[in-house]
C-alpha atoms as a PDB file:
ATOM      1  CA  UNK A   1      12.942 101.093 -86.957  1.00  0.00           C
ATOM      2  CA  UNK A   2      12.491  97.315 -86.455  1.00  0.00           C
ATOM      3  CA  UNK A   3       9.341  95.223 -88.214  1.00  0.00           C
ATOM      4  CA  UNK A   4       7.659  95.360 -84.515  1.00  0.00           C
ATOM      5  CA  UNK A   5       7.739  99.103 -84.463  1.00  0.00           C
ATOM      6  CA  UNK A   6       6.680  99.698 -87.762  1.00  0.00           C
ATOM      7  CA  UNK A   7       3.536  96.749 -87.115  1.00  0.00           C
ATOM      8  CA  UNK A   8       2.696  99.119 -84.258  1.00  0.00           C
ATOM      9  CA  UNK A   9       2.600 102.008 -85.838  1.00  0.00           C
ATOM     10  CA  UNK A  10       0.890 100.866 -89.243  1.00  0.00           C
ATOM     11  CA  UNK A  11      -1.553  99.344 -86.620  1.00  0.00           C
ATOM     12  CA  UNK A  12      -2.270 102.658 -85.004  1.00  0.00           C
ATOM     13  CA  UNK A  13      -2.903 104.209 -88.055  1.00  0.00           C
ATOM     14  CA  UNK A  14      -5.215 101.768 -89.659  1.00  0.00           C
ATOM     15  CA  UNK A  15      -7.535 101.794 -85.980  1.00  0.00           C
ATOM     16  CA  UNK A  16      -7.469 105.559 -86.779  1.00  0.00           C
ATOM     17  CA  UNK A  17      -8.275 105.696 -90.200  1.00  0.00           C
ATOM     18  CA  UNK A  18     -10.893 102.856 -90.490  1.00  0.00           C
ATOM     19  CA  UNK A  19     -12.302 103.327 -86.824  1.00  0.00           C
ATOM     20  CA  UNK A  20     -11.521 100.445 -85.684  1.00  0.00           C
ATOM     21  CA  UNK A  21     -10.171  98.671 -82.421  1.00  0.00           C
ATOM     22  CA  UNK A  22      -6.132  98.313 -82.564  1.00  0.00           C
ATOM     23  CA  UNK A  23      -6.186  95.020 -80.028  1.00  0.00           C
ATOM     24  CA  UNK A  24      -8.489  93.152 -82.809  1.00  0.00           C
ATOM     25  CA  UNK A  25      -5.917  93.841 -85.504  1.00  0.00           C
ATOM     26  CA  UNK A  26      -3.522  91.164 -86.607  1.00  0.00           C
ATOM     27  CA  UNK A  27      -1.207  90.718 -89.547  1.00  0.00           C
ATOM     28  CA  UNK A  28      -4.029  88.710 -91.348  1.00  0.00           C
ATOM     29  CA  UNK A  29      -6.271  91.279 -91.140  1.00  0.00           C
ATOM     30  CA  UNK A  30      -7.161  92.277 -94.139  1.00  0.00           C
ATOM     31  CA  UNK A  31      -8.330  96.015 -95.126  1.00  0.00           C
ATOM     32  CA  UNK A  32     -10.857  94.540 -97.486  1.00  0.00           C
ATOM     33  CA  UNK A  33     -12.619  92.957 -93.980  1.00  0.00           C
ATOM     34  CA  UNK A  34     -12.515  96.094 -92.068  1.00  0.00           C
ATOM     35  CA  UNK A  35     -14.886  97.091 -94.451  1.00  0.00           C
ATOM     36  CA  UNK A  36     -12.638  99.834 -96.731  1.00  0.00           C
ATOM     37  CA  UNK A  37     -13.253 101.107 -99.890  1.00  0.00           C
ATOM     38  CA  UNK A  38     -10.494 102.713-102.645  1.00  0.00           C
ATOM     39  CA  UNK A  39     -11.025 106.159-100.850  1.00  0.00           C
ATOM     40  CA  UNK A  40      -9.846 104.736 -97.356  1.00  0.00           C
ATOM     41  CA  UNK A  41      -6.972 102.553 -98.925  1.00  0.00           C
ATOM     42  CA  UNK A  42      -5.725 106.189-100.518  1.00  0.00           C
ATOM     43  CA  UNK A  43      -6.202 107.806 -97.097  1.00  0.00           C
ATOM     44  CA  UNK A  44      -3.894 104.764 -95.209  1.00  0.00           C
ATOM     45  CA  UNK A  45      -1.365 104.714 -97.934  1.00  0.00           C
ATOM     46  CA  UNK A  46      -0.889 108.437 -97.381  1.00  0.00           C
ATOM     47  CA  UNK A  47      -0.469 108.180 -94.094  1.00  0.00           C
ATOM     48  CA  UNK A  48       1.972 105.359 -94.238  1.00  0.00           C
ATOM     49  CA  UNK A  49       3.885 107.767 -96.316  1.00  0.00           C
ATOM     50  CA  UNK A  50       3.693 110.527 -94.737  1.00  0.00           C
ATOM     51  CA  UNK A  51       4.597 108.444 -91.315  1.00  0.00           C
ATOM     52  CA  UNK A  52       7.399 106.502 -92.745  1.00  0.00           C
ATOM     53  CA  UNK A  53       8.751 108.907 -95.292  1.00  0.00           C
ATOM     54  CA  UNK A  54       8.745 107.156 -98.592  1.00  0.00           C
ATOM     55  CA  UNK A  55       6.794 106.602-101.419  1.00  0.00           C
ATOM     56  CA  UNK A  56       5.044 103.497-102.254  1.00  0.00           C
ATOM     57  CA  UNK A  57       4.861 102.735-106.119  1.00  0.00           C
ATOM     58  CA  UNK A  58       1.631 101.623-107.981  1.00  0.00           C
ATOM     59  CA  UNK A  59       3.151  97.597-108.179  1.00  0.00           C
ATOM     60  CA  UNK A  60       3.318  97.571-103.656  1.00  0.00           C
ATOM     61  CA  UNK A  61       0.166  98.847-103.948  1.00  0.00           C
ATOM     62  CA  UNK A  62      -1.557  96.561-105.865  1.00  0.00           C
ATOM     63  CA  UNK A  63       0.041  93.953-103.380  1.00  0.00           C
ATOM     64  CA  UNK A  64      -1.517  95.231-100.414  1.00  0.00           C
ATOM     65  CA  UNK A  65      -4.417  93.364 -99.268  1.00  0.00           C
ATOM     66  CA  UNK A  66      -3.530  93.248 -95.354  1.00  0.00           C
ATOM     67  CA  UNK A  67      -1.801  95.004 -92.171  1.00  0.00           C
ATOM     68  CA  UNK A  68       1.398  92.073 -92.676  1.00  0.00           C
ATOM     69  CA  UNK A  69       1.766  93.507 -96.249  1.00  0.00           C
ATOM     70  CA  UNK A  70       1.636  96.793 -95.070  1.00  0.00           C
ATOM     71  CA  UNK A  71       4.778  96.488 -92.538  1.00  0.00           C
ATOM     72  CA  UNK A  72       6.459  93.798 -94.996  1.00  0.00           C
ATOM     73  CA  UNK A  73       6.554  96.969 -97.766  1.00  0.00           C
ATOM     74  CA  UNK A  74       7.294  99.486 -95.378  1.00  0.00           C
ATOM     75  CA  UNK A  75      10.070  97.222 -93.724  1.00  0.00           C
ATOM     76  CA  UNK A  76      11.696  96.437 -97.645  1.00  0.00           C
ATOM     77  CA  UNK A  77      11.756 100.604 -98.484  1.00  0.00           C
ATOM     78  CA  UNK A  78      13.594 101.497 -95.684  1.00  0.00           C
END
């Protein structure tokens, strides 16, 4: 899977999780200005994992802050 599938697909799942509109969402967007909270960060991470098939460890997560992050650590465990 190439970084502009995965940046679909981590796209679709953040517009599902958070609500929100998938053509608004850019690699800059950041989680924190979609309005999510720990509980909604847990919820995406799991289903990035659960989409992607790996395990992210507690040091990528604390590096997260935006949908580019997202792809750029799902892109480097696969």
């Amino acid at each position: 899977m190439d970084r502009a599938d995965i940046r679909a697909k981590v796209i679709e799942l953040v517009a599902e999780t958070l609500e929100c509109d998938a053509d608004e969402l850019t690699d800059e967007t950041a989680f924190e200005s979609l309005g999510a909270d720990s509980f909604d960060l847990l919820e995406l991470v799991t289903a990035f994992e659960d989409e992607f098939g790996f395990s992210m460890d507690d040091e990528v997560l604390q590096q997260i802050k935006t949908i580019g992050d997202s792809v750029e650590a799902i892109a480097d465990a696969q």
